[in-house]
Protein backbone atom coordinates (compact mmCIF):
# COMPACT_ATOMS: atom_id res chain seq x y z
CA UNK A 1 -6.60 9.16 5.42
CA UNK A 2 -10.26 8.86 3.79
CA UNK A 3 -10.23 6.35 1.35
CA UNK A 4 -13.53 5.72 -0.89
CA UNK A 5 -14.26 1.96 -0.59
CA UNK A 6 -16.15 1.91 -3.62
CA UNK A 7 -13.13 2.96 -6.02
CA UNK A 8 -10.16 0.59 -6.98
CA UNK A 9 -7.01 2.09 -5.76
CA UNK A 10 -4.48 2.62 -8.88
CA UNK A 11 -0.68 0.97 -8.58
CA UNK A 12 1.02 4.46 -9.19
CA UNK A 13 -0.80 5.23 -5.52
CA UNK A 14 0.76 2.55 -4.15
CA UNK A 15 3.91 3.72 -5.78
CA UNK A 16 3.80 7.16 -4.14
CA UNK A 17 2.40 5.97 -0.60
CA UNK A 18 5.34 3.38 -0.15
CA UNK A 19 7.69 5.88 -1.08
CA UNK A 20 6.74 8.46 1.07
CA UNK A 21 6.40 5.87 4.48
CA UNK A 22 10.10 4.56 3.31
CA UNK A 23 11.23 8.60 3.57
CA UNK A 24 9.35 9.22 6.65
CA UNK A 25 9.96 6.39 8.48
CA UNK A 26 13.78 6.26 7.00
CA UNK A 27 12.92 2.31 6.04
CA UNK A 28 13.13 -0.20 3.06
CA UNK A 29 10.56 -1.25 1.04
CA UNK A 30 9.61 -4.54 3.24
CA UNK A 31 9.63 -1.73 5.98
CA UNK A 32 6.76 -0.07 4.02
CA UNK A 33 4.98 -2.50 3.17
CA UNK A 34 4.60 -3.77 6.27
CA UNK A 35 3.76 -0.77 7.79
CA UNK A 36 1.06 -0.35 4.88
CA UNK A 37 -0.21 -3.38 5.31
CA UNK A 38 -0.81 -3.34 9.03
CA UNK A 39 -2.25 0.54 8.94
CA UNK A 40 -3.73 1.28 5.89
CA UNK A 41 -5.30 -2.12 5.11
CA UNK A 42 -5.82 -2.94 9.26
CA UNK A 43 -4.13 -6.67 8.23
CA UNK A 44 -6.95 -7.62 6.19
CA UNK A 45 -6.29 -8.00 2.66
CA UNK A 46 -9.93 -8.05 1.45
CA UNK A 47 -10.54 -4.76 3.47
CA UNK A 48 -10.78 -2.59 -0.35
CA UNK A 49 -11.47 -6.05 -2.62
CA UNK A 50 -8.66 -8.31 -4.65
CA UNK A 51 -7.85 -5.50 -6.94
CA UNK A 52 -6.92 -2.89 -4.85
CA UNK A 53 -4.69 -5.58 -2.70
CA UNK A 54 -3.75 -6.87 -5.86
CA UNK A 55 -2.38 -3.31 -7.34
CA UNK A 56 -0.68 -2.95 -3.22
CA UNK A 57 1.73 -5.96 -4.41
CA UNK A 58 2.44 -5.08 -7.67
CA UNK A 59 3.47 -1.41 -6.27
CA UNK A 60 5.36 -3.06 -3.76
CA UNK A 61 7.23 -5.44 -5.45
CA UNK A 62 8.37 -2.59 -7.97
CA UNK A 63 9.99 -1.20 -5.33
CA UNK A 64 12.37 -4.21 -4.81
């Protein structure tokens, strides 16, 4: 997935993204997020700036 680095990703993203891993990796939300984490950020949470990371939690934790 191509992500612009120069653009603050939006929670409702997040949202969506998380869901979809959970479905196709038939998984919980810590599942997800992990799994998010690790491939989409590369374990770095600075890797798109605080905001982005910031709006990765908030998405997450919605889905508790």
């Amino acid at each position: 997935m191509t992500v612009n680095h120069g653009g603050n990703l939006h929670e409702a993203y997040f949202i969506s993204y998380l869901k979809l891993v959970m479905a196709s990796r038939e998984c919980g939300t810590a599942c997800a997020e992990n799994f998010a984490f690790e491939t989409f950020f590369s374990g770095d949470a600075s890797k798109f700036g605080p905001t982005t990371f910031e709006r990765f939690q908030r998405a997450a934790a919605s889905l508790k």
